[in-house]
Protein backbone atom coordinates (compact mmCIF):
# COMPACT_ATOMS: atom_id res chain seq x y z
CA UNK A 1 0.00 0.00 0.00
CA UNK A 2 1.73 3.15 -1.28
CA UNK A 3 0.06 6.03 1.22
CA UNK A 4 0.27 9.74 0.40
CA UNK A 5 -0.24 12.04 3.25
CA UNK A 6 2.37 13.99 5.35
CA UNK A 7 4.62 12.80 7.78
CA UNK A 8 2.34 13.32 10.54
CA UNK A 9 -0.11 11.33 9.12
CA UNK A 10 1.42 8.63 8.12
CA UNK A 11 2.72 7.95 11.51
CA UNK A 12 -0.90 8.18 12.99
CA UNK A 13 -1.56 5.49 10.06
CA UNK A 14 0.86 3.22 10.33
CA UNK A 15 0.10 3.17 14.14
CA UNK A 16 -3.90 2.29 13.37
CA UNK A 17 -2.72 -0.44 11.60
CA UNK A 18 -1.16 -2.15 14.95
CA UNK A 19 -4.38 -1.85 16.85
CA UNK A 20 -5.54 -5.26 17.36
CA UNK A 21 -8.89 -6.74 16.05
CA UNK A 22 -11.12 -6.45 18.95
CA UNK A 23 -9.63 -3.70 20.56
CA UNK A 24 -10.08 0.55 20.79
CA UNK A 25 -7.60 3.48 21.37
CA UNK A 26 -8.75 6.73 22.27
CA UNK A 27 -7.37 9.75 20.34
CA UNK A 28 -5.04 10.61 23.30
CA UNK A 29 -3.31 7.02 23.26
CA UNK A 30 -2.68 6.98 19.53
CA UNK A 31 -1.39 10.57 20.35
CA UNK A 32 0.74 9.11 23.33
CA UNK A 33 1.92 5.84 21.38
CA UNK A 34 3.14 7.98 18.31
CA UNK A 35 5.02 10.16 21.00
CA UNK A 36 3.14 13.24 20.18
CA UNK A 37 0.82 13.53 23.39
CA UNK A 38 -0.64 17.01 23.05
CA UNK A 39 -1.31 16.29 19.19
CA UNK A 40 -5.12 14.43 19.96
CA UNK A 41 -6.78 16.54 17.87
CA UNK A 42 -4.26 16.62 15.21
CA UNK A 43 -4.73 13.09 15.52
CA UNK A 44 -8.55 12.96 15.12
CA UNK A 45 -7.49 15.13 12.11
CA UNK A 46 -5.52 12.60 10.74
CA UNK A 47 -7.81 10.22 10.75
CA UNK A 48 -10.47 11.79 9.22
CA UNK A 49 -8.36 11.79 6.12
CA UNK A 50 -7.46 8.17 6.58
CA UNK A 51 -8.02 7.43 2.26
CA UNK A 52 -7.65 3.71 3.38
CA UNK A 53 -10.95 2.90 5.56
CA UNK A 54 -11.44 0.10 7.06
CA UNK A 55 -8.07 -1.21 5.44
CA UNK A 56 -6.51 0.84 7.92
CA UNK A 57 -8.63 0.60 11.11
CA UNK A 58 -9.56 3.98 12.02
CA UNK A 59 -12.72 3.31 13.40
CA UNK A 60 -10.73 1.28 16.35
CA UNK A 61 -10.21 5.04 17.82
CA UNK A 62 -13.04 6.72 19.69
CA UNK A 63 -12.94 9.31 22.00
CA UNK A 64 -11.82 9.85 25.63
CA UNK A 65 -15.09 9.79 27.02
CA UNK A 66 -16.31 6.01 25.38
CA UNK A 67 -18.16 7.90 22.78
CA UNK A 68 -17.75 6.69 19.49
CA UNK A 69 -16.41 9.80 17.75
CA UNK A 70 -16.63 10.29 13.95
CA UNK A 71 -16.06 8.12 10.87
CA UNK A 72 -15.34 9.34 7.38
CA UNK A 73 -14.78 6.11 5.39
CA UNK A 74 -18.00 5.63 3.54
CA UNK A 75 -21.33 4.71 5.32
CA UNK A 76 -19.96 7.18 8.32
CA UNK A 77 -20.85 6.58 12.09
CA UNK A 78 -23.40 3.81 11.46
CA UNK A 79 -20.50 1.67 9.77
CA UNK A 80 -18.12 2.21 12.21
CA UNK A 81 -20.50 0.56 14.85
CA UNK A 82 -21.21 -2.03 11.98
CA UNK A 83 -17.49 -2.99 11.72
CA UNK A 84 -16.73 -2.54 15.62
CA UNK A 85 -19.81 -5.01 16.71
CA UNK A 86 -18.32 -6.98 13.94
CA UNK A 87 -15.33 -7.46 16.43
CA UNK A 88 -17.05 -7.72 19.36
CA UNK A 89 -16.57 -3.99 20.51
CA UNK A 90 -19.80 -2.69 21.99
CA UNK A 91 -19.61 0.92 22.35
């Protein structure tokens, strides 16, 4: 997979694609585990322009609070619940 996006981004990428099947980070982890732990939002910014949804598994991030936060791969917030129950996530 050949990924075009800025340095940033690519690191929040890469990083989404280590998230285990099953399993949710909130923003603030990713943020944390790519060593950038006051970028969140940059993070949730990064995602949204994930091109590679659900290839890369974006919708394994939700917010701090449990809430499921946003999803811009097509079929939005009502597929990310569709592939999350699909791994046994119940959010």
């Amino acid at each position: 997979m050949n990924l075009k996006g800025t340095k940033f981004q690519l690191k929040v990428w890469n990083y989404l694609k280590k998230i285990p099947k099953g399993e949710v980070r909130t923003y603030l982890q990713v943020s944390k585990a790519i060593r950038k732990p006051k970028a969140f939002r940059a993070v949730a910014n990064a995602i949204g322009k994930n091109p590679c949804a659900p290839k890369i598994p974006c919708h394994r991030v939700i917010k701090s609070d449990g809430s499921i936060g946003g999803y811009s791969g097509k079929g939005g917030i009502k597929k990310k619940l569709r592939l999350l129950r699909s791994e046994k996530v119940f959010i």
